[in-house]
PDB file of N, CA and C in Angstrom:
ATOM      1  N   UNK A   1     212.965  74.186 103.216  1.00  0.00           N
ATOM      2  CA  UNK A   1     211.889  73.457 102.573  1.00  0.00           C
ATOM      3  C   UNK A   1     211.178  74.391 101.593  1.00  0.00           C
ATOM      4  N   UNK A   2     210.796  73.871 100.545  1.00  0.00           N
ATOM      5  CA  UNK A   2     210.280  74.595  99.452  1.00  0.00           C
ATOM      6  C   UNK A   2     208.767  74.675  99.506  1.00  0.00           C
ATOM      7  N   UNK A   3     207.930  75.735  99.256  1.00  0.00           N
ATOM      8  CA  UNK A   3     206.878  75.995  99.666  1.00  0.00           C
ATOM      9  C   UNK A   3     206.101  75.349  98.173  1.00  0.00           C
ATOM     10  N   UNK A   4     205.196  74.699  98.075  1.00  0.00           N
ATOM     11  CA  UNK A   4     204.357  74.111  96.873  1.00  0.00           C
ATOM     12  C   UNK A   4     204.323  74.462  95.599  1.00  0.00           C
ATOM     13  N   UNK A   5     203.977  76.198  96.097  1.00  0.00           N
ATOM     14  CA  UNK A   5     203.872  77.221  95.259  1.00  0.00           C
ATOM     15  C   UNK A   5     205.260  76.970  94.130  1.00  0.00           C
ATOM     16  N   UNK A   6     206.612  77.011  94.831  1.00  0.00           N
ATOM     17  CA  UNK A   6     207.867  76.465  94.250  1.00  0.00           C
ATOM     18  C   UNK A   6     208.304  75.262  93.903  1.00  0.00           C
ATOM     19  N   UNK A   7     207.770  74.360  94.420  1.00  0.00           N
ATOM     20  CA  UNK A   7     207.769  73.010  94.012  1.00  0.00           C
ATOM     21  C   UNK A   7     207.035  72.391  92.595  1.00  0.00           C
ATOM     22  N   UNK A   8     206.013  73.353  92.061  1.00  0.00           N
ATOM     23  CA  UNK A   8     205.293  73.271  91.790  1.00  0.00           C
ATOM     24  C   UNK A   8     205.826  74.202  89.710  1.00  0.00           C
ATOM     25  N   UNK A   9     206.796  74.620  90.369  1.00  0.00           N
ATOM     26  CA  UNK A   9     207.338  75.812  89.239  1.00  0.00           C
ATOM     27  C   UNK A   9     206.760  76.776  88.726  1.00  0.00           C
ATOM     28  N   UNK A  10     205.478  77.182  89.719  1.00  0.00           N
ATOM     29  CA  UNK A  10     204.548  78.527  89.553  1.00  0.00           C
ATOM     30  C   UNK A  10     205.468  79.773  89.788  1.00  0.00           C
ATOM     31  N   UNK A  11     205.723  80.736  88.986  1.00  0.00           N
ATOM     32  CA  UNK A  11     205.977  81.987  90.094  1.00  0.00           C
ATOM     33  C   UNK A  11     205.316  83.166  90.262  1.00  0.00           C
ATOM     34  N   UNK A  12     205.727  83.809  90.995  1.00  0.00           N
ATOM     35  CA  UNK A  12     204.392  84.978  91.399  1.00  0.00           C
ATOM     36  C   UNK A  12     203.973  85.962  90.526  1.00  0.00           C
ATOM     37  N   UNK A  13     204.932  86.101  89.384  1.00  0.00           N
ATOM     38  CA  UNK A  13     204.526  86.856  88.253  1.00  0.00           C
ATOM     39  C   UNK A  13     202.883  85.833  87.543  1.00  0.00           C
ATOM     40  N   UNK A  14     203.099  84.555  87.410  1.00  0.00           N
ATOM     41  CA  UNK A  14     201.506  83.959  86.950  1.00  0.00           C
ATOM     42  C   UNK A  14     200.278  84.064  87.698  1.00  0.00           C
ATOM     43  N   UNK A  15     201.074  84.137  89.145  1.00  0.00           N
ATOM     44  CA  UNK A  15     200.192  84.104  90.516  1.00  0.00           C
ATOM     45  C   UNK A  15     199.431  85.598  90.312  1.00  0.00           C
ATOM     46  N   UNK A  16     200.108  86.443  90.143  1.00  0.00           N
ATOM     47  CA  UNK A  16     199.566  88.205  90.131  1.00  0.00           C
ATOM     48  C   UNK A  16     198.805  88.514  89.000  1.00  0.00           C
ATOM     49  N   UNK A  17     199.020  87.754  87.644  1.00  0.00           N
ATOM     50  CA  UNK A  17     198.871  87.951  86.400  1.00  0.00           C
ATOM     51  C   UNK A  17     197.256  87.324  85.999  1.00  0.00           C
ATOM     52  N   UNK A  18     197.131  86.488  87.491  1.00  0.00           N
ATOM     53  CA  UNK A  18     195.739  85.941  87.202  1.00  0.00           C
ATOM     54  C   UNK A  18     194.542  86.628  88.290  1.00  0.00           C
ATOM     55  N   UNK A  19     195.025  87.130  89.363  1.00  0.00           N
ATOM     56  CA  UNK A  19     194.230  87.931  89.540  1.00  0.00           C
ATOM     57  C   UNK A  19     193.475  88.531  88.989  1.00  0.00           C
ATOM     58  N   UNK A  20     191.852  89.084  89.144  1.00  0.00           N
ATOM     59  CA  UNK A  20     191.667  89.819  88.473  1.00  0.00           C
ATOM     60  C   UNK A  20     191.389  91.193  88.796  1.00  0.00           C
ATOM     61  N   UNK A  21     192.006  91.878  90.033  1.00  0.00           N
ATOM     62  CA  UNK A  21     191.718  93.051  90.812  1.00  0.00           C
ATOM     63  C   UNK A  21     193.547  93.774  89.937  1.00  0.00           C
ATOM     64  N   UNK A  22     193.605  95.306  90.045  1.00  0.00           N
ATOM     65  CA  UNK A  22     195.097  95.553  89.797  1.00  0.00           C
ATOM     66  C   UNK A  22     196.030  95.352  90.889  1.00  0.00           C
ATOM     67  N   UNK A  23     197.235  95.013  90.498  1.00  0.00           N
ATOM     68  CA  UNK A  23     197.902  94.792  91.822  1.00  0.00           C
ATOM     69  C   UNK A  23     199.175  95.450  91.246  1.00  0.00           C
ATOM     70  N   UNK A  24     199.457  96.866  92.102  1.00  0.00           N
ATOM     71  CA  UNK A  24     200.646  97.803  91.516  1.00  0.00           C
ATOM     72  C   UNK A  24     201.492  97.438  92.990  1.00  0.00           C
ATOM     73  N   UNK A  25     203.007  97.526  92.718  1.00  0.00           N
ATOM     74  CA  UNK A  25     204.095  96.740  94.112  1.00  0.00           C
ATOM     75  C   UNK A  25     205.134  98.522  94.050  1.00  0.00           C
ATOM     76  N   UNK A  26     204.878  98.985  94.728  1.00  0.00           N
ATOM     77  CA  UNK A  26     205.797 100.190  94.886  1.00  0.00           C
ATOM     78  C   UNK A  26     206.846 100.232  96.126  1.00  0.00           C
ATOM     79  N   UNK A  27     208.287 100.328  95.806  1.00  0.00           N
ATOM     80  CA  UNK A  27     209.400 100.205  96.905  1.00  0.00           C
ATOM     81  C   UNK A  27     209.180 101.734  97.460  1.00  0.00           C
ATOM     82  N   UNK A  28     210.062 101.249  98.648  1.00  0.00           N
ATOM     83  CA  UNK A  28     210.675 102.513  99.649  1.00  0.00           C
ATOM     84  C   UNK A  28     210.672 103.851  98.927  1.00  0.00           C
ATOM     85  N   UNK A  29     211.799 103.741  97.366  1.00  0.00           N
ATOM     86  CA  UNK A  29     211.436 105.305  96.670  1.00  0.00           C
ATOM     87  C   UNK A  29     210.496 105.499  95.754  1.00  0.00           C
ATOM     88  N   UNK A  30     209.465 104.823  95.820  1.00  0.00           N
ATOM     89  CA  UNK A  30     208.098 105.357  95.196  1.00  0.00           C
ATOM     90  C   UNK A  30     208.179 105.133  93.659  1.00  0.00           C
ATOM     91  N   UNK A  31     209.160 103.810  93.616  1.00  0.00           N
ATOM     92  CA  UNK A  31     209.753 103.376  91.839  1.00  0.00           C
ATOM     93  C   UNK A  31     207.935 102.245  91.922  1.00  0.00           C
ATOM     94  N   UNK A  32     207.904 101.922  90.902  1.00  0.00           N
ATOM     95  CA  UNK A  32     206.656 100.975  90.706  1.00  0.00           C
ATOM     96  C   UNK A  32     207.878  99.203  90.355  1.00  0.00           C
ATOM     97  N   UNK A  33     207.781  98.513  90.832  1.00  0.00           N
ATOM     98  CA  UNK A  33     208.673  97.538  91.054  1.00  0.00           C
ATOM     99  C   UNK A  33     207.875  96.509  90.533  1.00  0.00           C
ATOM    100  N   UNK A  34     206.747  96.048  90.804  1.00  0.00           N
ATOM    101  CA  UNK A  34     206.083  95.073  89.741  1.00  0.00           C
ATOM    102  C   UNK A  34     204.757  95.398  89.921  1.00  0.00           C
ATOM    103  N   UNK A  35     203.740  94.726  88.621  1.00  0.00           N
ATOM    104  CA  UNK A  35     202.369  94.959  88.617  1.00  0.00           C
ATOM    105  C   UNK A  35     201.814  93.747  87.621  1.00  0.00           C
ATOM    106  N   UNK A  36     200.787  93.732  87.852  1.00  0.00           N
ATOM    107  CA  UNK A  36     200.075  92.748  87.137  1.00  0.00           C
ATOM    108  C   UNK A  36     199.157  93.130  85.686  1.00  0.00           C
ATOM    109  N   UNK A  37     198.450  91.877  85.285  1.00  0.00           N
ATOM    110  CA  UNK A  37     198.214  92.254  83.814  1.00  0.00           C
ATOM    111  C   UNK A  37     196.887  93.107  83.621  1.00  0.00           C
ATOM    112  N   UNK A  38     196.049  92.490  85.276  1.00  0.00           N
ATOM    113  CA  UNK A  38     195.032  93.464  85.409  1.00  0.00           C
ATOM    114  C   UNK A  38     195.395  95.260  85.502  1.00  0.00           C
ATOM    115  N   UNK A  39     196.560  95.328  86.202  1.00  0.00           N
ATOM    116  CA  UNK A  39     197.146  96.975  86.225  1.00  0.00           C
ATOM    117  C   UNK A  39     197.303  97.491  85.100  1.00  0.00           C
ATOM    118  N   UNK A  40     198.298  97.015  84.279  1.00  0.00           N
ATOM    119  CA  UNK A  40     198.652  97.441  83.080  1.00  0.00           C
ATOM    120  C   UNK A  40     197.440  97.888  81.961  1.00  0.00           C
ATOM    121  N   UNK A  41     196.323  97.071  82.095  1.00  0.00           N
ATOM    122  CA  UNK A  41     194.587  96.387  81.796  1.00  0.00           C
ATOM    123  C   UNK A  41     193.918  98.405  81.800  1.00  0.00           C
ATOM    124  N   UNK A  42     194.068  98.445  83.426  1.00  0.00           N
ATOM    125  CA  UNK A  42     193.872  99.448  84.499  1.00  0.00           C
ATOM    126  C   UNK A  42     194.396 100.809  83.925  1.00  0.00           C
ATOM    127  N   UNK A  43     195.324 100.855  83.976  1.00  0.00           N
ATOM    128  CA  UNK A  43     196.285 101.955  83.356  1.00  0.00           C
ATOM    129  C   UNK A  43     196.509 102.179  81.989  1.00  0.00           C
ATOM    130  N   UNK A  44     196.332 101.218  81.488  1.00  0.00           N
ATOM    131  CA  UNK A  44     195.890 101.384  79.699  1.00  0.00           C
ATOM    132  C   UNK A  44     197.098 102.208  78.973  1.00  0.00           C
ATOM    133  N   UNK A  45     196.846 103.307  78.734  1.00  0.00           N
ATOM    134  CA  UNK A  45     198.844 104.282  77.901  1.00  0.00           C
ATOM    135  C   UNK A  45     199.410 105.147  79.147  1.00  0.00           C
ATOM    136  N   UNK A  46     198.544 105.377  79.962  1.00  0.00           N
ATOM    137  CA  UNK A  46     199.118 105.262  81.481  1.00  0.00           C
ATOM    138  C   UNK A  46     199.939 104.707  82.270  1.00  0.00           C
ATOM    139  N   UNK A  47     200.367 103.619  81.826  1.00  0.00           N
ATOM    140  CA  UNK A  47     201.210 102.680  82.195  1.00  0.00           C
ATOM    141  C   UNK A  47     202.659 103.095  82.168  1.00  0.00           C
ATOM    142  N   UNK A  48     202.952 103.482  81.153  1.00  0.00           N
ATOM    143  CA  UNK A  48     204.175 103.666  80.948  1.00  0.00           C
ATOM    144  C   UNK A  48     205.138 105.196  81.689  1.00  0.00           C
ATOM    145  N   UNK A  49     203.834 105.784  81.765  1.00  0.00           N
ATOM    146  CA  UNK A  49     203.848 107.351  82.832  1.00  0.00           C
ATOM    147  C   UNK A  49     204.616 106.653  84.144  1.00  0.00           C
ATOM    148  N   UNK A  50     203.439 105.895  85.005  1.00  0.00           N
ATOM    149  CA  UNK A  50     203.654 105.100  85.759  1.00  0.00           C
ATOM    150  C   UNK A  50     204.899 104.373  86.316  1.00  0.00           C
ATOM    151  N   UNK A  51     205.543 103.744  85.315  1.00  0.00           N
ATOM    152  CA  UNK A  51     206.391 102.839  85.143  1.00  0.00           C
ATOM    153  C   UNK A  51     207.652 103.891  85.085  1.00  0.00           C
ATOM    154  N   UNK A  52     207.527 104.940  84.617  1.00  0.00           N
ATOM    155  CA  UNK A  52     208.541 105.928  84.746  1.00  0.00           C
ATOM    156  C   UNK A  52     208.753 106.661  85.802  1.00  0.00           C
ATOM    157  N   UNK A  53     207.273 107.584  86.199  1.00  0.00           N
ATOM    158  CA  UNK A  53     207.780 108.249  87.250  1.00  0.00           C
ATOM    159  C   UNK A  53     207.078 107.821  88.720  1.00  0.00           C
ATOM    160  N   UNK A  54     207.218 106.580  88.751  1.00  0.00           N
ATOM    161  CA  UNK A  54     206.576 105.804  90.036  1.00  0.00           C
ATOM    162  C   UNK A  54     205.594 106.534  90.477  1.00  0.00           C
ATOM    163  N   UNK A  55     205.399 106.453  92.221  1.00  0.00           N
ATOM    164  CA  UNK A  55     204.462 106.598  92.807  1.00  0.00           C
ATOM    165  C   UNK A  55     203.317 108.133  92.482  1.00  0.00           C
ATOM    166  N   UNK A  56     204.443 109.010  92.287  1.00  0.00           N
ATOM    167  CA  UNK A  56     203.489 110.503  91.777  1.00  0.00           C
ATOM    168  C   UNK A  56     203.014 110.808  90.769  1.00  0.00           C
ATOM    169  N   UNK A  57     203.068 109.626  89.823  1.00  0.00           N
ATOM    170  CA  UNK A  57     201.931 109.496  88.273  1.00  0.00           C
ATOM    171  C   UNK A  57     200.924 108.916  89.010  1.00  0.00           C
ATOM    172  N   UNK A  58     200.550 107.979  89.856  1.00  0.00           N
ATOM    173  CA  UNK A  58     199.684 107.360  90.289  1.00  0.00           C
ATOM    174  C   UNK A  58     198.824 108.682  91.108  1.00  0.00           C
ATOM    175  N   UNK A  59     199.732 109.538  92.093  1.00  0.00           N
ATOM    176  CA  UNK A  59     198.784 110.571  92.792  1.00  0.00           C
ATOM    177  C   UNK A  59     198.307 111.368  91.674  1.00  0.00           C
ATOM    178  N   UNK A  60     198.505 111.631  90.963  1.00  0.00           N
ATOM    179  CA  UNK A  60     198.375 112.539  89.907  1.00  0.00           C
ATOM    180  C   UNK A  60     197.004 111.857  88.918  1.00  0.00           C
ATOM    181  N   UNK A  61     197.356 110.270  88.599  1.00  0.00           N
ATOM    182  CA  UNK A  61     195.901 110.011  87.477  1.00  0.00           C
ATOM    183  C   UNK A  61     195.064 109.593  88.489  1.00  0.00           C
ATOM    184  N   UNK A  62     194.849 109.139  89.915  1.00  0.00           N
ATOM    185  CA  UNK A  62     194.033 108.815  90.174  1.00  0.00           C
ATOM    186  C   UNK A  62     193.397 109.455  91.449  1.00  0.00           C
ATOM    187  N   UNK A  63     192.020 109.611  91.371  1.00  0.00           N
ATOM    188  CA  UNK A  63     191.388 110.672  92.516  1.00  0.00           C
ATOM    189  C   UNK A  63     190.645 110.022  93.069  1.00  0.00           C
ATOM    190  N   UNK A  64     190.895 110.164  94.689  1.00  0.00           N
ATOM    191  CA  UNK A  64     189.880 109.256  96.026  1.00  0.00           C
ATOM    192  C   UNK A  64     189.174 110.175  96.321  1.00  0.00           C
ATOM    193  N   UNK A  65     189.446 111.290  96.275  1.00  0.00           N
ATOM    194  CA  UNK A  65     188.387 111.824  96.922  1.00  0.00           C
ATOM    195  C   UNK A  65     187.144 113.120  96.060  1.00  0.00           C
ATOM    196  N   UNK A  66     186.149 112.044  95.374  1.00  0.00           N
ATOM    197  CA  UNK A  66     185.010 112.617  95.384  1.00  0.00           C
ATOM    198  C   UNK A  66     184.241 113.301  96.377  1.00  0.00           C
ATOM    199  N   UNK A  67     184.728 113.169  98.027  1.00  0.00           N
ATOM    200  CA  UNK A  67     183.924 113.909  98.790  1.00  0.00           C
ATOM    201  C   UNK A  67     185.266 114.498  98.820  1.00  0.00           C
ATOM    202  N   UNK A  68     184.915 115.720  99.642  1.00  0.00           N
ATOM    203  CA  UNK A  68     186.355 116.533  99.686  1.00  0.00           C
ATOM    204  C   UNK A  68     186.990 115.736 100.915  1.00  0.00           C
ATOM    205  N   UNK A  69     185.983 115.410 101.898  1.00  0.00           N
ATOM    206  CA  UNK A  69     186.424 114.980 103.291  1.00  0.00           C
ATOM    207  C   UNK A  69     186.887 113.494 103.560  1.00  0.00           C
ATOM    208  N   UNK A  70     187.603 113.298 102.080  1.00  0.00           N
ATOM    209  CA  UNK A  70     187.650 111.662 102.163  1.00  0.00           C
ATOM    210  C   UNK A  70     189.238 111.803 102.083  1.00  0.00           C
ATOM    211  N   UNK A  71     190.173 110.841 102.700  1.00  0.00           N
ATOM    212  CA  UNK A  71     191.647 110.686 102.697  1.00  0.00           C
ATOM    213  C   UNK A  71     191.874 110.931 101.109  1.00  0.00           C
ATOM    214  N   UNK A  72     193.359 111.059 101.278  1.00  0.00           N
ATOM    215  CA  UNK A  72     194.247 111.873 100.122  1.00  0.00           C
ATOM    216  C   UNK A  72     194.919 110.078  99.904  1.00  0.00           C
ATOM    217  N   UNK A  73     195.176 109.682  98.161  1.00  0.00           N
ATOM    218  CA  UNK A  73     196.024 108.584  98.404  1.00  0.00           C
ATOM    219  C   UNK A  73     197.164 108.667  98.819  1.00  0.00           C
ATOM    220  N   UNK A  74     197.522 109.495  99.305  1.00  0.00           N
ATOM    221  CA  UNK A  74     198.723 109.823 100.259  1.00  0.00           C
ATOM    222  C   UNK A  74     198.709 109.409 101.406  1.00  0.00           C
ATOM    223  N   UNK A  75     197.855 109.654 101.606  1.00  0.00           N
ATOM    224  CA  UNK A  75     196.986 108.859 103.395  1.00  0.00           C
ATOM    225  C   UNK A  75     196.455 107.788 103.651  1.00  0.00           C
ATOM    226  N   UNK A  76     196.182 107.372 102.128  1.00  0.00           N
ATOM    227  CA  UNK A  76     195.524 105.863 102.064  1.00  0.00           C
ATOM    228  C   UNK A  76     196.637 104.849 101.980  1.00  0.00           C
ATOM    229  N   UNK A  77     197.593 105.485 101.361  1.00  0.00           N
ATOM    230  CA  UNK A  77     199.048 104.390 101.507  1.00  0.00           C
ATOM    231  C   UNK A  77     199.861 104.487 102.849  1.00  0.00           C
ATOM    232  N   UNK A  78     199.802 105.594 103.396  1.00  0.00           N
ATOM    233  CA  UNK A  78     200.190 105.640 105.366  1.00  0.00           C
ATOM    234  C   UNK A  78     199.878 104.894 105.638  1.00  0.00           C
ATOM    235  N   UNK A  79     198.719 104.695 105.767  1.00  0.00           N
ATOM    236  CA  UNK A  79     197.579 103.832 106.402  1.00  0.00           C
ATOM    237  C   UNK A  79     197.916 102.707 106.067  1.00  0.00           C
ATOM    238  N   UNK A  80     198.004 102.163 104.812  1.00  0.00           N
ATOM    239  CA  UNK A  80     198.307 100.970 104.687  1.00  0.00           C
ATOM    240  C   UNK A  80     199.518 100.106 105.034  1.00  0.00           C
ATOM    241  N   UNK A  81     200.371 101.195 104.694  1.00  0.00           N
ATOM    242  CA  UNK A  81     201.971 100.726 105.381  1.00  0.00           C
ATOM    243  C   UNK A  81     202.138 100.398 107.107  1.00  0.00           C
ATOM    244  N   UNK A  82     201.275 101.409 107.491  1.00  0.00           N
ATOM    245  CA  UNK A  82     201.435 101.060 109.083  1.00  0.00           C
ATOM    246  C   UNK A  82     200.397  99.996 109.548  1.00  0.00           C
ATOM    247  N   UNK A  83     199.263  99.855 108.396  1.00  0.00           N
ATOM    248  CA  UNK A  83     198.392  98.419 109.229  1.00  0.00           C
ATOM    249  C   UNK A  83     198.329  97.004 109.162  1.00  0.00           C
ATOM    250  N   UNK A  84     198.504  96.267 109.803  1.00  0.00           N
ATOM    251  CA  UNK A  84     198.973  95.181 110.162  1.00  0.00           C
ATOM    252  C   UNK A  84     197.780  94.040 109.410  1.00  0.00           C
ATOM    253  N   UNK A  85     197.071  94.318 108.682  1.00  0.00           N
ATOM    254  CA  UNK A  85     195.807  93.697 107.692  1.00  0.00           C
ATOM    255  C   UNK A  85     195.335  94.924 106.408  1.00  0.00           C
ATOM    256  N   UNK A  86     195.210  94.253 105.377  1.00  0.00           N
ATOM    257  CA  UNK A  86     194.874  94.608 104.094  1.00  0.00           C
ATOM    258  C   UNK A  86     193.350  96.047 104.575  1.00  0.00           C
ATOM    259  N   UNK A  87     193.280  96.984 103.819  1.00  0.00           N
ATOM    260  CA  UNK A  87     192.693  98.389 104.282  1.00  0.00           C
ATOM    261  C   UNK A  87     192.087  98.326 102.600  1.00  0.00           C
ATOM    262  N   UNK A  88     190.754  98.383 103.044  1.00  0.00           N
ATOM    263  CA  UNK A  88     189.728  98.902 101.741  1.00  0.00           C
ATOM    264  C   UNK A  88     189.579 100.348 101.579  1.00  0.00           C
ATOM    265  N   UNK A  89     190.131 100.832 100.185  1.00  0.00           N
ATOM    266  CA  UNK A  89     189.474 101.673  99.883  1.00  0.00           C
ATOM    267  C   UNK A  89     189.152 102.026  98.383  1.00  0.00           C
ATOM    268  N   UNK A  90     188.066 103.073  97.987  1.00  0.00           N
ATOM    269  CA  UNK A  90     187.616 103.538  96.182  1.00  0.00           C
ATOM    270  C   UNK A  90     188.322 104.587  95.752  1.00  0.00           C
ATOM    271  N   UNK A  91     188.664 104.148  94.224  1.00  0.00           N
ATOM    272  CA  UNK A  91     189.114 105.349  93.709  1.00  0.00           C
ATOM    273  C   UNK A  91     188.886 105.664  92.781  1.00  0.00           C
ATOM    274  N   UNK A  92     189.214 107.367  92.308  1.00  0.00           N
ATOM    275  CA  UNK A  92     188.515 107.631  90.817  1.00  0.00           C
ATOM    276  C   UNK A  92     189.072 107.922  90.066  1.00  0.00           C
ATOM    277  N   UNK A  93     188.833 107.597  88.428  1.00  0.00           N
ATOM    278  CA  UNK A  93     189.768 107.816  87.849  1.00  0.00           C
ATOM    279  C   UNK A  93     188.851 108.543  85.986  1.00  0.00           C
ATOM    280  N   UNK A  94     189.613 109.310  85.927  1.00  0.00           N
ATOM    281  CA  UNK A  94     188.257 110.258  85.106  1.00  0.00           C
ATOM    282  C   UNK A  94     187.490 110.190  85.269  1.00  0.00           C
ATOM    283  N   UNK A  95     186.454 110.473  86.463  1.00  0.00           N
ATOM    284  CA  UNK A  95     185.636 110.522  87.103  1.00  0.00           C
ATOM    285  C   UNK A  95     184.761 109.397  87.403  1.00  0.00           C
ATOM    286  N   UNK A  96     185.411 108.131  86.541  1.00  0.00           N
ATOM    287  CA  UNK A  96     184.720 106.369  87.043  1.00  0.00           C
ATOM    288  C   UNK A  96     185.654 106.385  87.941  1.00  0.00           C
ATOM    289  N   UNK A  97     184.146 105.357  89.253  1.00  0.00           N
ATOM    290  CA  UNK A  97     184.861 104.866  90.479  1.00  0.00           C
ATOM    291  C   UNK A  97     184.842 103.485  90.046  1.00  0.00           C
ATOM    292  N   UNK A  98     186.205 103.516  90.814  1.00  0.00           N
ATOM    293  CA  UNK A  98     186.387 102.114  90.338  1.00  0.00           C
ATOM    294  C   UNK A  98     186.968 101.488  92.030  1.00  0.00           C
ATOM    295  N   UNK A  99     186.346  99.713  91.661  1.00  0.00           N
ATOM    296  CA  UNK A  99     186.203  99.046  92.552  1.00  0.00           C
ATOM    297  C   UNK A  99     187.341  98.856  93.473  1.00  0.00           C
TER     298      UNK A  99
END
């Protein structure tokens, strides 16, 4: 049975594209696999860094921890992979925190 969403001839690229938070999709080897228009928005000529060398352009432009004693996004994506509900956290990026 076809879910609405498909019935409907939406697909998740419009679904992501209208969000307005970034939404970056990174596989098993740390390739960046899809993102939305807010990311791209987000990442600005960054993007294409990104889009090349997956997950370790992302550790690299963006910094969580303004306190020293705050998780590494290294730890913030552990975390997320092993928890069983969506995990809030801020990050910085030339020194704007962003939501």
């Amino acid at each position: 049975m076809a879910s609405s969403v498909q019935q409907k001839g939406i697909d998740s690229q419009t679904i992501l594209d209208g969000l307005g938070q970034a939404v970056l999709v990174f596989d098993k080897a740390n390739r960046l696999v899809t993102e939305n228009r807010a990311a791209r928005t987000f990442l600005g000529a960054d993007y294409k860094l990104v889009r090349t060398e997956g997950w370790s352009a992302m550790v690299m432009l963006l910094n969580l921890r303004p306190d020293p004693n705050a998780a590494t996004l290294d730890e913030v994506r552990a975390e997320a992979l092993n928890a069983d509900r969506p995990i809030r956290f801020q990050i910085e990026r030339g020194g704007e925190r962003m939501p």
